[in-house]
N, C-alpha and C. Protein backbone atom coordinates (compact mmCIF):
# COMPACT_ATOMS: atom_id res chain seq x y z
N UNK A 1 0.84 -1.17 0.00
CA UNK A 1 0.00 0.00 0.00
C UNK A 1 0.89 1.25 0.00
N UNK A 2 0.66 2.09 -1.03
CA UNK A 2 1.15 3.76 -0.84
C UNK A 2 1.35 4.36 0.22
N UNK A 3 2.07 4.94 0.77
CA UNK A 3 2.24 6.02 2.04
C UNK A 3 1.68 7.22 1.19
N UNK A 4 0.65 7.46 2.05
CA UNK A 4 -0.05 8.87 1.74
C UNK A 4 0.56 10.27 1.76
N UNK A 5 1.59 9.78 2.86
CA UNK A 5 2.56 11.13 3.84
C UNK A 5 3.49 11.60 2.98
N UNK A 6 3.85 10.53 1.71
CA UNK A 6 4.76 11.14 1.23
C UNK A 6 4.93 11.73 0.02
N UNK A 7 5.73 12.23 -0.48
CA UNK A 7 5.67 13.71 -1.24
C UNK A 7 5.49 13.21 -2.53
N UNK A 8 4.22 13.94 -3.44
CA UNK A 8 4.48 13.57 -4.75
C UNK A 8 5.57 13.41 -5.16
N UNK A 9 6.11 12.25 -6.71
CA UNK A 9 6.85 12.14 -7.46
C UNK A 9 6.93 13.62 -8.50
N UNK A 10 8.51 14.21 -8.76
CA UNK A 10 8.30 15.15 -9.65
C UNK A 10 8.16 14.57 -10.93
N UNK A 11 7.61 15.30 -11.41
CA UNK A 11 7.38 15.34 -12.74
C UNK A 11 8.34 15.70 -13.77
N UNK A 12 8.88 15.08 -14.87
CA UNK A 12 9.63 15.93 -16.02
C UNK A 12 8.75 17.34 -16.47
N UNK A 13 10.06 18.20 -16.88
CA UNK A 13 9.32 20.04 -17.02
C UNK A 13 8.11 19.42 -18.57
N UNK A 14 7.48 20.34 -18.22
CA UNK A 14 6.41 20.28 -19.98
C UNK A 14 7.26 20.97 -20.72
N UNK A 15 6.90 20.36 -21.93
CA UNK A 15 7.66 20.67 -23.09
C UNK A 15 7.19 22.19 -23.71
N UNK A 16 7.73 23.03 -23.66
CA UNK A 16 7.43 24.32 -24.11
C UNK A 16 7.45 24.23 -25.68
N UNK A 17 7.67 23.58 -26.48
CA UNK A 17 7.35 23.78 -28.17
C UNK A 17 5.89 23.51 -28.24
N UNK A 18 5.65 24.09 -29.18
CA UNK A 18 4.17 24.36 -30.55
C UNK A 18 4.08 24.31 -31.67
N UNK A 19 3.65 23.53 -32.03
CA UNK A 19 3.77 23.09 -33.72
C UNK A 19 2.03 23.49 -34.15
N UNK A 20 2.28 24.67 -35.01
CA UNK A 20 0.80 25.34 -35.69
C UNK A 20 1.03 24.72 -37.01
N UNK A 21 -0.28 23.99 -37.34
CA UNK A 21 -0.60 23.67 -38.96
C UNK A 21 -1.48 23.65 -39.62
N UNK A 22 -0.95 24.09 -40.70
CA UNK A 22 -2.32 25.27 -41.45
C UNK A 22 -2.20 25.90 -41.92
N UNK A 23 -1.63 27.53 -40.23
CA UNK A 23 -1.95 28.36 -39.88
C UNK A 23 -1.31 29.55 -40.92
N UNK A 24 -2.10 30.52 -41.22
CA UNK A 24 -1.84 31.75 -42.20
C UNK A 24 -0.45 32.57 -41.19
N UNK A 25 0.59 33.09 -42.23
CA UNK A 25 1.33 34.19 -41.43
C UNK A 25 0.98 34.73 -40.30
N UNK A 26 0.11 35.30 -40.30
CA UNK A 26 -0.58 36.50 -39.77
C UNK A 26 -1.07 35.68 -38.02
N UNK A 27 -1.44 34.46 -38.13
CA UNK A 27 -1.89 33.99 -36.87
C UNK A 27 -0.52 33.51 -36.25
N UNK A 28 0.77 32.76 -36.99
CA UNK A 28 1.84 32.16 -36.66
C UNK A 28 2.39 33.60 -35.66
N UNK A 29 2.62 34.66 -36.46
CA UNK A 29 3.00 35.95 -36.01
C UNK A 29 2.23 36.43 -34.62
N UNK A 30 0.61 36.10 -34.72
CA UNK A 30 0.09 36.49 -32.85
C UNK A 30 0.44 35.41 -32.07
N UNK A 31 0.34 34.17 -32.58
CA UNK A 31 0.79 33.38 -31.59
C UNK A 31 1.96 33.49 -30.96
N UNK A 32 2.91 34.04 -31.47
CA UNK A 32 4.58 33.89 -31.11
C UNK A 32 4.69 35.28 -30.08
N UNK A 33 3.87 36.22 -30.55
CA UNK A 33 3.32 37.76 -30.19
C UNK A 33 3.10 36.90 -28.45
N UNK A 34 1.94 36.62 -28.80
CA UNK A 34 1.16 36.29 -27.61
C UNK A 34 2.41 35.31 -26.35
N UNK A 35 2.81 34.17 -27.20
CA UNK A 35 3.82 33.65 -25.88
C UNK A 35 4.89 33.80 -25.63
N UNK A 36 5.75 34.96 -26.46
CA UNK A 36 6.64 35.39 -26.19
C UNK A 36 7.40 34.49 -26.42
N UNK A 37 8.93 35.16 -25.77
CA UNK A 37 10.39 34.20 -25.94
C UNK A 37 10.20 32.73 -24.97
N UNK A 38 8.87 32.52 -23.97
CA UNK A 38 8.74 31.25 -23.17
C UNK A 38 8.67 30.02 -24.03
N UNK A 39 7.88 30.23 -25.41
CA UNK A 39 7.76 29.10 -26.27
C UNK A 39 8.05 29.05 -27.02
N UNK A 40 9.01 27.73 -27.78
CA UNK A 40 9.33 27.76 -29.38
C UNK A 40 8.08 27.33 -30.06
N UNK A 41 8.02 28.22 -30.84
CA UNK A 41 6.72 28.69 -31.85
C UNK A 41 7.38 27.70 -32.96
N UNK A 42 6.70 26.70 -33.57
CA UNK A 42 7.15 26.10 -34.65
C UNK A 42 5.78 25.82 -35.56
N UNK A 43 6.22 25.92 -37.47
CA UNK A 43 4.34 25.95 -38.34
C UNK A 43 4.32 25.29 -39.50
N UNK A 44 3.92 24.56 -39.74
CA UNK A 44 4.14 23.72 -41.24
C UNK A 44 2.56 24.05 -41.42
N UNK A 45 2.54 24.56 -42.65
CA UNK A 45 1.64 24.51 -43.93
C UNK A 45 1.00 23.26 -44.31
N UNK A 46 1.59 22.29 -44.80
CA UNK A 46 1.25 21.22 -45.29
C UNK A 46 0.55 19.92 -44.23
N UNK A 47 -0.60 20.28 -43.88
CA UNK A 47 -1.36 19.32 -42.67
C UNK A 47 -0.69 17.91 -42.75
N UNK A 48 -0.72 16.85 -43.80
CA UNK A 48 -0.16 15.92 -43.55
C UNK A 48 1.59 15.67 -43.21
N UNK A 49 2.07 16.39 -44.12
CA UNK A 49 3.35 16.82 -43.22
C UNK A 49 3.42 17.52 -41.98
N UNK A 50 2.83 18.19 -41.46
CA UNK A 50 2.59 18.41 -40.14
C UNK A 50 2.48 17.59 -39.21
N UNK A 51 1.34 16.69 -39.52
CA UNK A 51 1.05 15.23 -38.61
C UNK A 51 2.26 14.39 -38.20
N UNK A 52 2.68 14.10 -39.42
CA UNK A 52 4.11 13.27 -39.07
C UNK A 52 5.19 13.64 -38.79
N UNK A 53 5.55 14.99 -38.79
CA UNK A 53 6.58 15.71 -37.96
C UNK A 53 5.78 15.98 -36.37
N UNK A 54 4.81 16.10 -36.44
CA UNK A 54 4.26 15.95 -34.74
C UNK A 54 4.46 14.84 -34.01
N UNK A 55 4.40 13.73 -34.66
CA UNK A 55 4.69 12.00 -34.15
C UNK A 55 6.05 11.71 -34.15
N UNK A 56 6.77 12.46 -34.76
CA UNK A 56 8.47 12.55 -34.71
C UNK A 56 9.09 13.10 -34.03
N UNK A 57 8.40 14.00 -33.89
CA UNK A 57 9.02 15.78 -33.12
C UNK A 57 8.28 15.26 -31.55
N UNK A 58 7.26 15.16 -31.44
CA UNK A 58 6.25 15.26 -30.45
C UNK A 58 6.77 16.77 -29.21
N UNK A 59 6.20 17.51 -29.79
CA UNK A 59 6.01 18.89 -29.48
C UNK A 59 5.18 18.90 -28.50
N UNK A 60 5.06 19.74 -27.57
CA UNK A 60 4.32 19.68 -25.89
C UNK A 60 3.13 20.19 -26.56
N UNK A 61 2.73 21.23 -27.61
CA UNK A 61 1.36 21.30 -28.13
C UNK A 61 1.09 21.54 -29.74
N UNK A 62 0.00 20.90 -30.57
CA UNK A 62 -0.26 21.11 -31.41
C UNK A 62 -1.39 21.15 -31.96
N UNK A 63 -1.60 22.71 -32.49
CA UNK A 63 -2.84 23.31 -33.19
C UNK A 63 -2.83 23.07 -34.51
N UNK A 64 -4.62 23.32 -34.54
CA UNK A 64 -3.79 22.83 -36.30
C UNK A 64 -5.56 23.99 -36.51
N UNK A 65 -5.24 24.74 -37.72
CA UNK A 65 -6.05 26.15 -38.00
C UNK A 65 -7.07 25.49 -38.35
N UNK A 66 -8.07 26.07 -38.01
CA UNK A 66 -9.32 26.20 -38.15
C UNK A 66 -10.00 25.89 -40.00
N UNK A 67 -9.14 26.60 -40.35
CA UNK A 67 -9.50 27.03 -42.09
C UNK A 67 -9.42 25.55 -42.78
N UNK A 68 -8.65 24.45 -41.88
CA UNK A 68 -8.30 23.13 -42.49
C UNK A 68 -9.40 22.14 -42.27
């Protein structure tokens, strides 16, 4: 049985990259705006190339634009 008393396990840090795909200039540009130098902002155009650089790369988050 677990000891209750004792201290969570840490965690590895979250991965600060973002992989946008899709996404027009103009949104790549607020996003990077918006999180500043904390996150590497990364954007492929090409959705299916996107996908499989996400499963390769595996980036802490990935959006993929609306317009797709």
């Amino acid at each position: 049985m677990a000891d209750i008393n004792k201290a969570w396990d840490e965690s590895a840090p979250a991965s600060r990259t973002l992989l946008l795909l899709g996404a027009p200039a103009e949104t790549i540009k607020r996003v990077k705006e918006v999180l500043g130098n904390d996150y590497q902002v990364q954007a492929e155009s090409d959705l299916k190339v996107g996908v499989e650089r996400a499963k390769k790369e595996r980036p802490g988050l990935v959006l993929v634009s609306p317009s797709r």
